[in-house]
Structure formats: structure tokens, C-alpha cells
Protein backbone atom coordinates (compact mmCIF):
# COMPACT_ATOMS: atom_id res chain seq x y z
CA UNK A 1 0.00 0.00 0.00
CA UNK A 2 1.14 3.20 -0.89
CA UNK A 3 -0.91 4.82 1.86
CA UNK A 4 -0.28 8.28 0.54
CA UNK A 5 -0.67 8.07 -3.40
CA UNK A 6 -5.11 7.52 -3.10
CA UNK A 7 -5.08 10.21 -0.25
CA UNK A 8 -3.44 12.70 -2.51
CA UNK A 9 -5.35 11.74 -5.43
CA UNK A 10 -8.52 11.99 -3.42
CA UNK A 11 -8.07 15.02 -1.15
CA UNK A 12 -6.57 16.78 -4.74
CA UNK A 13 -10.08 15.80 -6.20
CA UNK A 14 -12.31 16.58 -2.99
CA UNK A 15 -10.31 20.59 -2.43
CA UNK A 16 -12.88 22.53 -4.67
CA UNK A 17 -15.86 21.28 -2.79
CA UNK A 18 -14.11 21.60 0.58
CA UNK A 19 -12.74 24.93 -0.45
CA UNK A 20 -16.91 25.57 -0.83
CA UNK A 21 -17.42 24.82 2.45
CA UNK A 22 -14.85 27.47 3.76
CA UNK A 23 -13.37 24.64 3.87
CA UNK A 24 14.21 11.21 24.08
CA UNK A 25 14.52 7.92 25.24
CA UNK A 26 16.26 4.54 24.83
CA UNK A 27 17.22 3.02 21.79
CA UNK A 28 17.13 -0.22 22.73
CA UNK A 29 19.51 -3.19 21.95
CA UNK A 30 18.62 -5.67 19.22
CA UNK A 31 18.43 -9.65 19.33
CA UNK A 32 21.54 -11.43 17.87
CA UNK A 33 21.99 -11.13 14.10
CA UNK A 34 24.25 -14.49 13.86
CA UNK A 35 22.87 -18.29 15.18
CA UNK A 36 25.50 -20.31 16.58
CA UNK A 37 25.77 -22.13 13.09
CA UNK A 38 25.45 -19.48 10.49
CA UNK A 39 23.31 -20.61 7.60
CA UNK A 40 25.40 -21.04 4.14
CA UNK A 41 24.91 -17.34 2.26
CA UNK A 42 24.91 -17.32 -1.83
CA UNK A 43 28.17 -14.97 -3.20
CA UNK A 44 27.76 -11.16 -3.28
CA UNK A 45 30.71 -10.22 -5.75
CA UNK A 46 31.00 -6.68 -5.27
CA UNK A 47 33.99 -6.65 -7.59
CA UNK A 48 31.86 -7.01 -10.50
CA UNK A 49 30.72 -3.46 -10.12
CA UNK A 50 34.76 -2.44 -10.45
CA UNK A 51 35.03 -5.04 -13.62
CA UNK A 52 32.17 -3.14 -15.47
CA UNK A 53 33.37 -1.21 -18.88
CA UNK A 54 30.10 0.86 -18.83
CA UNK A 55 27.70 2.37 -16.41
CA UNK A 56 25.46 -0.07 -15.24
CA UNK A 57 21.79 0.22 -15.96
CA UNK A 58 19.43 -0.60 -13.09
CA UNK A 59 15.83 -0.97 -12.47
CA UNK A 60 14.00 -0.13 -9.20
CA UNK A 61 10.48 -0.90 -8.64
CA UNK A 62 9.35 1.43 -5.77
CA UNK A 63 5.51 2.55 -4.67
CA UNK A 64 6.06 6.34 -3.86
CA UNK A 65 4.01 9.51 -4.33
CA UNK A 66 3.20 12.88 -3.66
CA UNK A 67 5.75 14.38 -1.01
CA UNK A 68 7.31 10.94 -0.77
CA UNK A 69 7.30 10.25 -4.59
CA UNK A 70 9.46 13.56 -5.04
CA UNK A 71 11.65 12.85 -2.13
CA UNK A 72 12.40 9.44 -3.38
CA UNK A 73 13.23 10.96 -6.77
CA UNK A 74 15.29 13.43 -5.38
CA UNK A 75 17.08 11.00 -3.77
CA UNK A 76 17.93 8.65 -6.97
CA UNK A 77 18.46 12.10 -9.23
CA UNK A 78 21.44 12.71 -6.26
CA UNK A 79 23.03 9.19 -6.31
CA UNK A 80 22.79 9.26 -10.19
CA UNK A 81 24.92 12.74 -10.39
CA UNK A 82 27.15 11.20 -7.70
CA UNK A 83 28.65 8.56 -9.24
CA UNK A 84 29.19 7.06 -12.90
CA UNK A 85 29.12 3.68 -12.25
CA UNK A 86 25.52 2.98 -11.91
CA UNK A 87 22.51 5.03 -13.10
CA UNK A 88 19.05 4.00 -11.96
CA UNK A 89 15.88 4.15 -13.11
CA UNK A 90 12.81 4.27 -11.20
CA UNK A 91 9.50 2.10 -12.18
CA UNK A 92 6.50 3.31 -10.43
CA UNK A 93 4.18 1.18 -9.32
CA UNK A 94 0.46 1.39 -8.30
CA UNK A 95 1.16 0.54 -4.97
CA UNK A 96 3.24 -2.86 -2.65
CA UNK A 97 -0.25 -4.95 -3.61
CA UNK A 98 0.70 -4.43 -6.70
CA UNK A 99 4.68 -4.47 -6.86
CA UNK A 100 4.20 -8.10 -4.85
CA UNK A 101 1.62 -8.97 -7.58
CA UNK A 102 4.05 -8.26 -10.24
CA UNK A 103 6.97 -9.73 -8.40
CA UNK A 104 5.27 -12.48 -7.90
CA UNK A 105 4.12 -13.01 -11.81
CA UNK A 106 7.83 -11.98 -12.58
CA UNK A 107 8.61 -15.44 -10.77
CA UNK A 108 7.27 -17.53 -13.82
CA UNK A 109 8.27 -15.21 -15.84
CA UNK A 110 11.80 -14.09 -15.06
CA UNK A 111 10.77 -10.46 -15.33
CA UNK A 112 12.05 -9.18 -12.11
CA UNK A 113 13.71 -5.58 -11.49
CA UNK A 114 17.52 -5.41 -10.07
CA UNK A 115 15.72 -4.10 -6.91
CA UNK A 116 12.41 -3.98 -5.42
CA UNK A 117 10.51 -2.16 -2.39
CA UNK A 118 7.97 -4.32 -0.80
CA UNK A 119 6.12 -4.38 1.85
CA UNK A 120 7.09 -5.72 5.54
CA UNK A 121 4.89 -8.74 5.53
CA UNK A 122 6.03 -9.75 2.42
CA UNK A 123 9.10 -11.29 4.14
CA UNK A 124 8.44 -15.03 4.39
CA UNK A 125 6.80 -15.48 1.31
CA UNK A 126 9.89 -13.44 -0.58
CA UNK A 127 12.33 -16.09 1.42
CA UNK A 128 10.32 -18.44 0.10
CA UNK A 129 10.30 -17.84 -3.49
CA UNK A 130 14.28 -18.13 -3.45
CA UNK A 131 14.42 -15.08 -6.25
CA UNK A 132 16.10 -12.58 -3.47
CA UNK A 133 20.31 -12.43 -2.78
CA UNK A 134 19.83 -11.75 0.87
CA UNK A 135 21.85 -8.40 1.92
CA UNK A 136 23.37 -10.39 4.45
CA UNK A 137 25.63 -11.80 1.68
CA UNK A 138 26.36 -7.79 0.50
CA UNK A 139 26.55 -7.06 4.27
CA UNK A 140 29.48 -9.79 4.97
CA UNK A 141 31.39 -9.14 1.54
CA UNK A 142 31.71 -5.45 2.24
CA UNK A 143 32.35 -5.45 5.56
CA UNK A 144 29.46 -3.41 6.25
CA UNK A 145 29.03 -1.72 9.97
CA UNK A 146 24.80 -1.67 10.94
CA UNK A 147 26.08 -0.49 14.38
CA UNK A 148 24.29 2.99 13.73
CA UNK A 149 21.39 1.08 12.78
CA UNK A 150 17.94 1.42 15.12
CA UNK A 151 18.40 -1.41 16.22
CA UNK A 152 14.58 -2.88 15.53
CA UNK A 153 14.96 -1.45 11.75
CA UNK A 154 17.57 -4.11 11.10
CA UNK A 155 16.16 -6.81 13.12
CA UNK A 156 12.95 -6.94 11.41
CA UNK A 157 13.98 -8.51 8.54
CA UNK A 158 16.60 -10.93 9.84
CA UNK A 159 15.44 -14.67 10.11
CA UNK A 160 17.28 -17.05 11.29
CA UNK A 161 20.36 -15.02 11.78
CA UNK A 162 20.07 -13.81 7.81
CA UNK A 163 19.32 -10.08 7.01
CA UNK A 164 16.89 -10.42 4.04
CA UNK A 165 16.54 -6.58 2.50
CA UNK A 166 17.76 -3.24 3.57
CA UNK A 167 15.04 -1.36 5.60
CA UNK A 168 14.73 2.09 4.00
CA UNK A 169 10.91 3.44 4.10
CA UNK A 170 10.14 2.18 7.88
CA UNK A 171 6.50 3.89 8.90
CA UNK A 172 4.58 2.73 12.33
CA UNK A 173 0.42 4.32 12.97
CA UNK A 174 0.18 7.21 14.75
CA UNK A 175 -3.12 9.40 16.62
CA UNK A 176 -3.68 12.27 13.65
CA UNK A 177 -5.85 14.67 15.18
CA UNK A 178 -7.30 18.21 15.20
CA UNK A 179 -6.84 20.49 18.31
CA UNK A 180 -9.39 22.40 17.05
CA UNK A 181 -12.15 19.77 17.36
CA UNK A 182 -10.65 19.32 20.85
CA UNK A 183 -10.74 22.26 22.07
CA UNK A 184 -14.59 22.46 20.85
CA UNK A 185 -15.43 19.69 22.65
CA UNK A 186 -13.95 20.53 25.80
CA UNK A 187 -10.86 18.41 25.75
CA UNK A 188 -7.05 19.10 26.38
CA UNK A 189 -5.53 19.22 22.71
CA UNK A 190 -2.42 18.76 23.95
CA UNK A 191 -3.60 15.72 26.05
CA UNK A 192 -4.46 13.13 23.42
CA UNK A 193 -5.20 9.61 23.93
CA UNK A 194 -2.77 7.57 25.17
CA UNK A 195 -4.68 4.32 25.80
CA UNK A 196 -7.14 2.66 23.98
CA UNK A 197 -9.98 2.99 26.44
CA UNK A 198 -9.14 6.68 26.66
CA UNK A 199 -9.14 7.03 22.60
CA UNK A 200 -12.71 5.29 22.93
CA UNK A 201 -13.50 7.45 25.85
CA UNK A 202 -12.56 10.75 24.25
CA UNK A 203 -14.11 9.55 21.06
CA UNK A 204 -17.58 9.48 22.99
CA UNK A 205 -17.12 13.29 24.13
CA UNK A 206 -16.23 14.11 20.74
CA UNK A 207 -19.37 12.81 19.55
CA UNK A 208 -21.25 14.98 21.88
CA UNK A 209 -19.81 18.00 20.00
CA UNK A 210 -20.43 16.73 16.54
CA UNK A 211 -17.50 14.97 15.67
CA UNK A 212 -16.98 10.91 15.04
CA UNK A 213 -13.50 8.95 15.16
CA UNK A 214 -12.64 8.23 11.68
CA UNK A 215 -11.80 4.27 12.11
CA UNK A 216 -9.91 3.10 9.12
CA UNK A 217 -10.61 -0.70 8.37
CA UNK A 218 -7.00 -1.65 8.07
CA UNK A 219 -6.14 -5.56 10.13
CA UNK A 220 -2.74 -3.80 10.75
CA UNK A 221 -3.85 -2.05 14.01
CA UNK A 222 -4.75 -5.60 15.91
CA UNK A 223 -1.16 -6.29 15.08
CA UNK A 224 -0.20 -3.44 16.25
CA UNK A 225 -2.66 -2.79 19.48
CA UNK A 226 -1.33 -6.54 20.48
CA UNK A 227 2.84 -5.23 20.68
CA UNK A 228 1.73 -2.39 22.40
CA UNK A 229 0.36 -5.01 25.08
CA UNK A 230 3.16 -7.25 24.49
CA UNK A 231 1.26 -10.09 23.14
CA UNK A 232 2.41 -11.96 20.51
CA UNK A 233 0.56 -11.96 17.32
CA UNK A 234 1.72 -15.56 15.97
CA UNK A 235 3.26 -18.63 17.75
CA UNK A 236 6.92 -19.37 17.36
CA UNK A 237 7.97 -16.32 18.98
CA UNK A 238 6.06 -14.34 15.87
CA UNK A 239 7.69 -17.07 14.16
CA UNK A 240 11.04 -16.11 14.99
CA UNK A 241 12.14 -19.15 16.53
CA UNK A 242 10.20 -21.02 14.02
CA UNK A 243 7.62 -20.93 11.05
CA UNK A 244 4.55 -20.02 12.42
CA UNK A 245 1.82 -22.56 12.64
CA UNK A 246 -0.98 -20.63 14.14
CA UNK A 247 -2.13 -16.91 15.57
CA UNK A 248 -1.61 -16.18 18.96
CA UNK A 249 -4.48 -12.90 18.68
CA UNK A 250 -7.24 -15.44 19.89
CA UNK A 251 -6.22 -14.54 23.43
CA UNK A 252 -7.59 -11.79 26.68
CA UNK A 253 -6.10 -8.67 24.49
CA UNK A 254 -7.30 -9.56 21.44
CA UNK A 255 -11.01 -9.59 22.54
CA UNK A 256 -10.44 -6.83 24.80
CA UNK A 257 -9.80 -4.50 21.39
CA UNK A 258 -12.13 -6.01 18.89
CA UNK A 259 -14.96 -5.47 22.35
CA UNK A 260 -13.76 -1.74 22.04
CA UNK A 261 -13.61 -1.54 18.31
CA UNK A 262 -16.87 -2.72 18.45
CA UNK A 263 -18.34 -0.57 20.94
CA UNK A 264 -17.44 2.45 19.16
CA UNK A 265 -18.99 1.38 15.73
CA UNK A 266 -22.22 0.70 17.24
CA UNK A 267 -22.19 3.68 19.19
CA UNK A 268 -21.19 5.90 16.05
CA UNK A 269 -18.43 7.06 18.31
CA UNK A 270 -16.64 5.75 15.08
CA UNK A 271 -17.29 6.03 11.58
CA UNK A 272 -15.33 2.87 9.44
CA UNK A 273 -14.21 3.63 5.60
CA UNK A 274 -12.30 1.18 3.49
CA UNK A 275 -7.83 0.61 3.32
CA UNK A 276 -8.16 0.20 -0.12
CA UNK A 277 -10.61 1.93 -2.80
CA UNK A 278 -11.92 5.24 -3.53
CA UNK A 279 -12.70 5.15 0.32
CA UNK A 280 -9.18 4.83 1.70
CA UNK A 281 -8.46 8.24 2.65
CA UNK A 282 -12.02 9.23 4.42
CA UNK A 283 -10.90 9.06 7.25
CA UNK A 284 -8.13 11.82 6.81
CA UNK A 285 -10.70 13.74 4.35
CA UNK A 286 -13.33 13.62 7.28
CA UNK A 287 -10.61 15.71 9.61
CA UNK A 288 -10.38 18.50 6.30
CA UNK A 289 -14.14 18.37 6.36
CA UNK A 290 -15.05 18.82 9.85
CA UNK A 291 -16.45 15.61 10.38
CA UNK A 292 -13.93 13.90 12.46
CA UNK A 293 -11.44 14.53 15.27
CA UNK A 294 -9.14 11.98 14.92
CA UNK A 295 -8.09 8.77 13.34
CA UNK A 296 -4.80 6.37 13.29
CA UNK A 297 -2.81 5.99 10.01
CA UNK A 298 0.44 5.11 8.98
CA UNK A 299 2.73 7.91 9.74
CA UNK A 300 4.28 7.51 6.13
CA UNK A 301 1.37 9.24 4.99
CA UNK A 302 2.43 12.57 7.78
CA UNK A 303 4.63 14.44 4.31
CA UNK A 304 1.46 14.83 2.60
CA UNK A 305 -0.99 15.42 5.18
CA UNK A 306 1.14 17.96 6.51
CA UNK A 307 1.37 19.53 3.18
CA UNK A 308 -2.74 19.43 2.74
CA UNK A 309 -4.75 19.03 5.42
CA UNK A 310 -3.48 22.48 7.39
CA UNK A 311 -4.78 24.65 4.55
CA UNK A 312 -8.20 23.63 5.26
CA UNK A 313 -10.11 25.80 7.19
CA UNK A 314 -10.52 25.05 11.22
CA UNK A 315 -7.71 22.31 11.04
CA UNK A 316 -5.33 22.58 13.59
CA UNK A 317 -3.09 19.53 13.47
CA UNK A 318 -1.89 17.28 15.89
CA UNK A 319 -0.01 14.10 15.74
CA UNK A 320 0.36 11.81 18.56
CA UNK A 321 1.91 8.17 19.54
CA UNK A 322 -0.67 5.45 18.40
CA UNK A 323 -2.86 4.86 21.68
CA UNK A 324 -2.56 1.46 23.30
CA UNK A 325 0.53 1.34 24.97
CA UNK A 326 1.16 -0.55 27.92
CA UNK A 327 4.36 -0.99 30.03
CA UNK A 328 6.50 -3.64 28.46
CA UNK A 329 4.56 -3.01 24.85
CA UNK A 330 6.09 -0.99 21.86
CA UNK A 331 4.64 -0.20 18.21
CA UNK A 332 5.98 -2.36 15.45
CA UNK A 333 8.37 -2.07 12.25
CA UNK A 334 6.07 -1.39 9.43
CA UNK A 335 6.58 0.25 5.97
CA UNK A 336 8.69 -1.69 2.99
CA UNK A 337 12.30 -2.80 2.53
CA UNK A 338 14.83 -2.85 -0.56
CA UNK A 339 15.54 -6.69 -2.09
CA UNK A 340 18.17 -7.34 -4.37
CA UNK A 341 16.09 -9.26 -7.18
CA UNK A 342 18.84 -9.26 -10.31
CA UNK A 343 21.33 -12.70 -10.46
CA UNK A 344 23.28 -10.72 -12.20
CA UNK A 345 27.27 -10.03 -10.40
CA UNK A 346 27.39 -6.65 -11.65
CA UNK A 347 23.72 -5.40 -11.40
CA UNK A 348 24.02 -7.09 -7.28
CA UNK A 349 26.96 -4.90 -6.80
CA UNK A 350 25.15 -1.76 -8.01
CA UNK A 351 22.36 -2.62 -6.31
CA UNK A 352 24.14 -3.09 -3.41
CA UNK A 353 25.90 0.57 -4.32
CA UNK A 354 22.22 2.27 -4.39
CA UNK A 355 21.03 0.24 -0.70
CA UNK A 356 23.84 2.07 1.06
CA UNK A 357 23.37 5.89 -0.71
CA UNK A 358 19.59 5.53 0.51
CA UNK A 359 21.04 4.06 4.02
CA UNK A 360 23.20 7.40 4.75
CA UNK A 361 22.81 9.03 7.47
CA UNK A 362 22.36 12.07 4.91
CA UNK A 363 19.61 10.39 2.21
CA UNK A 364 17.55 8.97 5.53
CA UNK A 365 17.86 12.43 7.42
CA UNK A 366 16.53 14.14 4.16
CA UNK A 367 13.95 11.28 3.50
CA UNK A 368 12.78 11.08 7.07
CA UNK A 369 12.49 15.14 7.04
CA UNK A 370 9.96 15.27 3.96
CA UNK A 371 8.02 12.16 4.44
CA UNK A 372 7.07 10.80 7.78
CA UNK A 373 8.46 7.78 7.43
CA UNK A 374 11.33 7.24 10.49
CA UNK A 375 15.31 7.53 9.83
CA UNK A 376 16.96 4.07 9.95
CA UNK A 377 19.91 5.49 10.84
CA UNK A 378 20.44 7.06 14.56
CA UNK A 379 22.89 9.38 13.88
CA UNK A 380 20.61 10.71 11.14
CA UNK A 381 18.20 11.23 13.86
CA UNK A 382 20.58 13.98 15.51
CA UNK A 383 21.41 15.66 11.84
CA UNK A 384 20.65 19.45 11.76
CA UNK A 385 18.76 18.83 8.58
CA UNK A 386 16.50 16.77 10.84
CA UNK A 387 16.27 18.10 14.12
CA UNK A 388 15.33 21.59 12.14
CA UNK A 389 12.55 19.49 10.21
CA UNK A 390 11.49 17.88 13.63
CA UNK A 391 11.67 21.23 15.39
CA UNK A 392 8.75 22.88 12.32
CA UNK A 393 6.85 19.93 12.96
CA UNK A 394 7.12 17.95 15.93
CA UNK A 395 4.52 15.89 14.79
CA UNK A 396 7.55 14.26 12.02
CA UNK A 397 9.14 13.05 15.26
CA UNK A 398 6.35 11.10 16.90
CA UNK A 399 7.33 7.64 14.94
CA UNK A 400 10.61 7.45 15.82
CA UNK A 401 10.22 7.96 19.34
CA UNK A 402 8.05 5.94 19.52
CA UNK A 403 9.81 3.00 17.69
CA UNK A 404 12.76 3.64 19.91
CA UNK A 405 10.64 3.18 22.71
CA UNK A 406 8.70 0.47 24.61
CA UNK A 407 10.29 -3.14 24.29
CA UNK A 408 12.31 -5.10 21.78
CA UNK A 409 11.50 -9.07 22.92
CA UNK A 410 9.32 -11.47 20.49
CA UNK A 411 5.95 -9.44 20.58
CA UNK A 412 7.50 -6.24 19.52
CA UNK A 413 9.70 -7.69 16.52
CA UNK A 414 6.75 -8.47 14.39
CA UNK A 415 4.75 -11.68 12.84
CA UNK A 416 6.57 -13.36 9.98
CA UNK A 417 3.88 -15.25 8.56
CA UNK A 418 3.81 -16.74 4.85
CA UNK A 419 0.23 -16.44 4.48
CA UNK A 420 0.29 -13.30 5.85
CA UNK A 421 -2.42 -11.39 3.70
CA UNK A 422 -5.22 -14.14 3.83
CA UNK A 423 -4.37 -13.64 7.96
CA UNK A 424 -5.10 -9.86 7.60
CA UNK A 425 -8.13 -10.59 5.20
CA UNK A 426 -9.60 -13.04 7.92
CA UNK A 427 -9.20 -9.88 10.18
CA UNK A 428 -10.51 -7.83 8.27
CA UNK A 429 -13.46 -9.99 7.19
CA UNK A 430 -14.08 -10.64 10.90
CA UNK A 431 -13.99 -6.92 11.77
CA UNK A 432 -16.61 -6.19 9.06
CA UNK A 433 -19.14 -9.17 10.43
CA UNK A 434 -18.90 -7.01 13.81
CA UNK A 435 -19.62 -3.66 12.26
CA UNK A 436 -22.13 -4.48 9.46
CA UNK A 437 -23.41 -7.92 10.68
CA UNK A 438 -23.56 -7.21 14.49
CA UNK A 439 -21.31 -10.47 15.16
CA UNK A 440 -20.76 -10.89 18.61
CA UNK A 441 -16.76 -9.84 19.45
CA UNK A 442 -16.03 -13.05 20.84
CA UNK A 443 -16.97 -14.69 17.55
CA UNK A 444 -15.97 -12.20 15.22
CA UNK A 445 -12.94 -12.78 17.15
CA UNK A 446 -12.50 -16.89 16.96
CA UNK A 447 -13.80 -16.64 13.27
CA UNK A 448 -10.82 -14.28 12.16
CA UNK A 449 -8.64 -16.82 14.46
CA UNK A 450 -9.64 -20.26 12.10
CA UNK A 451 -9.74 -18.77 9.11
CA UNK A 452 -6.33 -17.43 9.54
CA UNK A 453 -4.96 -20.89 11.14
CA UNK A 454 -6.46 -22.34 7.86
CA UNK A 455 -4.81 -20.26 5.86
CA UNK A 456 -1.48 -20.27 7.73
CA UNK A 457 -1.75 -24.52 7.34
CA UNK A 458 -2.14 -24.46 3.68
CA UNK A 459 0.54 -21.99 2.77
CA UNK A 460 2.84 -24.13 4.84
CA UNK A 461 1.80 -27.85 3.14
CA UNK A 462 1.81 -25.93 -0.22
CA UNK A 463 5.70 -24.75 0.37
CA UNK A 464 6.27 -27.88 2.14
CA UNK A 465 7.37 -26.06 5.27
């Protein structure tokens, strides 16, 4: 999901009829990188890029729009004037559904890029498929230091001791809210949920003064809600330790959120709208419009809602740490990460070459400054260019502090799950019976549980894992 290309596209469409209606904490340490017997690693001959007699060409399949479209660009316009061993070329696609649909056609067909950006629970399955040279093997050949690394950035996508992809475009959900409805309704705007029983119980005061939560259907946020309680999402330490055989959501926390989720629905202390679709970005569009207070979205969509949604009359942003915490708990690693796709020695090496220029300190400080998305690198964190872009718009910062917080043990290192988008469309299929159908939460709850256990057994006979 590109979560900011449909809200551009939509908020660009909806700004003549709104304009008619006047319209610092601990980073953490990280779990061991290397297993007592490290796994054999396929060769990453970063002397082929020295060998070349011509620049070489490479392709990058990425998802980016809007403010994060043009910083990416930026970014690849830089590293091509850098250098003239490698020139890029961007190849925009409509969003990660549809890069991991084409990456996964481009399996039968051998039509694969040099690199590709895909989407963090595309991990198992792209281990899986065997087409990607993990990084590790780039990592080991070039003596490559991750010791400025956040330390959860890097850690997401190692399995079993291997470093799969590069993280680059790392995003977590945060609270986007406006003061101004707030204020209106008699609550402290710069006291925003911190809990999810306070975000339900502020939501029901809001609604007093006119104003709904804006609850965006996306399965994401039980993942999410059950880090921030420490609960694992998956057995096998979120099938760290293991492949995962089964969801561990069916548990106390679990029906403790969908029972809240629920609750505000039926109240209409919450208004649902699609993740995907013409609908997507209603729930940010509702906060331009007057009709919501709040709602909880990826922060990688913060560079273009801080570029719209302020010019709208009566908006008063605010962006806060996704409410839900609890001691112990911490938000996950979303967002995408860079694979190395070509078998080619030369076009690995200058792959390889590109994965580092987007790793500086320098591209992630400028990337993390004009997108919302949070700086894999902690020294980038500290850059002037940063701290400056932090210091406009403190609301760029909530992300990172936030991923820095909390804990770093099995529940906050995030589900690696083959089958894991038939797990978030049982989910989200179970959420919907609740809101539409009036399905108990309990059931809603043990439905979303077998179909996903179902679909986590047949992925895993099919691969033969």
C-alpha cells in the first residue's frame, strides 16, 4: 500500500468542494543477528561493479508519491549525479499490492527488477520464493558496519540469523488529530489519547460535540494494538524461533480491542471507511471536512498530510503516539524494505551501491524530514537537517520515538507469517461481520482466528514447510 498516493489523489479531487465549504529515550539493543551455526549465504561479488566497462543500468520498482514520490526521486536524481558507475531508473508502481503482484508473476516469468521495495509482511513469502540475494551476503562481503542502525529497523527482517533486505521506508500508525475539534469539545488538545480505552472514551465526548472517530478498516492495528500489550501476534515467537503454525491474537487482548472496536462502531463514536478503494483516505478527508477529530494511520502518509490538510479551514493539526501502549509493549516495524532481485554479479553490486546511498545518514535524514516515514539510521536522527525538520513539525518526530521506545522481545519484533495477507483478510473480514453484521466480538474474534490458522496450514503444506 502506498498509503499516501489515493489520499493525494482523493483530497486533490475533494479541495474545490471543501474549499466551498470554507473549507528522548532509549534506543534499545537488538536480538543477535548471527545463530551459533550461520546458515550457508549465496556470493555477493561486489567486484563485478569495479570489472564493469560501462555504467550499469538498473531498475527499481518502488511505490512512492506525492511528497514521498518527489523525495524518493530526489534522492535517486542525487546518487545518479554522484557517481558514474551505476545510473538508476525508477518504475513506479500502483502501490506494494501491486509491486508483490508483479513480483510475484515476474517469478514464472523471469521479469524481475535489479531491486524492489515491498512491503514488511512480504518477508516469508519473498524467502520463500528463493528469487532474493539476501543483503546479508552484501553485508558480509563489504564489511558493512549496521552499528548505527535502530536497532529494531535491522532486526525486522533478519530470520534465522540472515538479514533479508535493507530497511529504507520504515513507517509505524500514529493518533492524527485536530486540536481544534478538541478544544470544541472541551478536551485538552495537547492531552491526546494515550490508551485505547481513553481514545474510545474521548471519542464518545467528541461525539457529543459533533464529531466521530474516523476508524480506518485496516487488520494492521490488531497487530499493532497486540505489541503495544506485548502479546504476541503468531506462535513461534512471531515465528522467529520457528515458522509459524498458528495466531496467537485469539487470546484476553485480542477480545479486549475487537470489544472496544466494536463498541465504538455501534455507538457511532466511530465512523469505518475502506484501506483500499476510492474510500481509503475518508478518514483523513473527514478531519479537512469537519467531520472527524481523529483517526490512526500510517505515519508515512504525515509528508502529505502535513502539506494538505493544514490549509483547510478550522484544522489545527496534531499528531500523537498510536494509543494502546502498555508498560512492556512498543509499536511495530512497518513500511517496505529494498531486495536485491537481479542474479546478475554486476547489477548485485550496483544494487548493493544504491542500498547504502539511501542508508546514509544524509539520504535517511533528508527522507525522514519530507516524508514521515522514520530515519533508519540514529545518527541521522541527531542531523541538523532533521532536528530543524522535527523542530517545524514535531509531529515528524512522533514515529521514531516511539519506535525507539517500549520493548524489543518477540511481541515487539513483528509476525513473519507466509500467508500473511489471507491472515489480515480473515481480520478484516471478521472486523466487518462485527460492524455491518452485528457479530458478537467473541466470535468475530475466533472466526478471524480459524480462518487465519487455515490459511497459515495451507501456505505451509503448499511450500512444504
Amino acid at each position: 500500500m502506498s498509503r499516501a498516493r489515493q489520499f493525494a489523489a482523493v483530497a486533490a479531487g475533494a479541495a474545490l468542494f471543501l474549499g466551498a465549504c470554507g473549507g528522548a529515550a532509549s534506543t534499545g539493543t537488538s536480538a543477535p543477528k548471527t545463530p551459533s551455526t550461520t546458515p550457508a549465504l549465496p556470493t555477493c561479488s561486489l567486484d563485478a561493479l569495479s570489472k564493469a566497462t560501462a555504467p550499469v543500468q538498473i531498475t527499481m520498482w518502488e511505490s512512492m508519491t506525492q511528497a514521498n514520490g518527489q523525495a524518493l526521486s530526489y534522492l535517486t536524481d542525487q546518487f545518479n549525479r554522484s557517481q558514474t558507475k551505476v545510473h538508476v531508473t525508477l518504475v513506479q508502481q500502483a502501490g506494494y499490492d501491486d509491486t508483490f503482484a508483479k513480483f510475484t508473476a515476474g517469478l514464472a516469468t523471469g521479469h524481475l527488477p535489479d531491486l524492489a521495495q515491498m512491503e514488511d509482511i512480504n518477508l516469508q513469502q519473498v524467502i520463500d520464493s528463493k528469487a532474493a540475494l539476501p543483503v546479508q551476503s552484501c553485508i558480509n562481503a563489504a564489511h558493512y558496519s549496521e552499528s548505527d542502525y535502530v536497532p529494531r529497523t535491522v532486526s525486522y527482517w533478519t530470520v534465522d540469523g540472515v538479514q533479508w533486505a535493507m530497511p529504507f521506508s520504515v513507517s509505524n500508525p500514529v493518533l492524527i488529530y485536530n486540536k481544534a475539534s478538541f478544544t470544541k469539545a472541551g478536551l485538552n488538545p495537547d492531552d491526546p489519547p494515550a490508551t485505547l480505552a481513553a481514545y474510545a472514551a474521548d471519542a464518545a465526548i467528541l461525539k457529543k460535540a459533533g464529531y466521530a472517530a474516523g476508524l480506518k478498516l485496516d487488520p494492521w492495528h490488531l497487530e499493532q494494538w497486540s505489541a503495544l500489550a506485548g502479546q504476541l501476534y503468531v506462535n513461534h515467537d512471531n515465528g522467529r524461533s520457528g515458522r509459524a503454525t498458528a495466531v496467537a491474537f485469539d487470546n484476553a487482548t485480542g477480545l479486549g480491542i475487537f470489544t472496544t472496536l466494536s463498541q465504538m462502531v455501534r455507538s457511532g463514536d466511530a465512523v469505518t471507511n475502506s484501506a483500499t478503494g476510492s474510500s481509503d483516505y475518508d478518514n483523513l478527508l473527514g478531519i479537512a471536512q469537519g467531520k472527524y477529530a481523529m483517526t490512526i494511520d500510517s505515519s508515512a502518509v504525515l509528508g502529505t498530510v502535513y502539506q494538505l490538510l493544514p490549509q483547510y479551514k478550522g484544522v489545527v493539526l496534531g499528531v500523537a503516539p498510536m494509543p494502546g501502549r502498555t508498560d512492556g509493549g512498543g509499536v511495530l516495524v512497518g513500511g517496505s524494505a529494498l531486495y536485491i532481485l537481479s542474479k546478475d554479479p554486476a547489477h548485485q553490486a550496483a544494487a548493493w551501491e544504491l542500498l547504502t546511498f539511501l542508508d546514509e545518514p544524509s539520504s535517511q535524514a533528508y527522507w525522514a524530514a519530507h516524508t514521515g516515514y522514520v530515519p533508519v539510521r540514529q545518527s541521522a536522527a541527531q542531523s541538523s537537517l532533521l532536528t530543524s525538520a522535527w523542530s517545524a513539525e514535531p509531529g515528524l518526530q512522533v514515529a521514531y520515538q516511539q519506535l525507539i521506545q517500549g520493548g524489543n522481545g518477540p511481541a515487539e519484533a513483528g509476525a513473519v507469517i507466509g500467508a500473511y495477507n489471507d491472515v489480515r483478510s480473515a481480520v478484516l473480514d471478521a472486523e466487518e461481520s462485527m460492524y455491518i453484521n452485528g457479530v458478537a466480538p467473541a466470535t468475530a474474534l475466533k472466526n478471524a482466528a480459524n480462518a487465519a490458522n487455515a490459511a497459515i496450514t495451507a501456505y505451509n503444506q503448499r511450500i512444504g514447510g
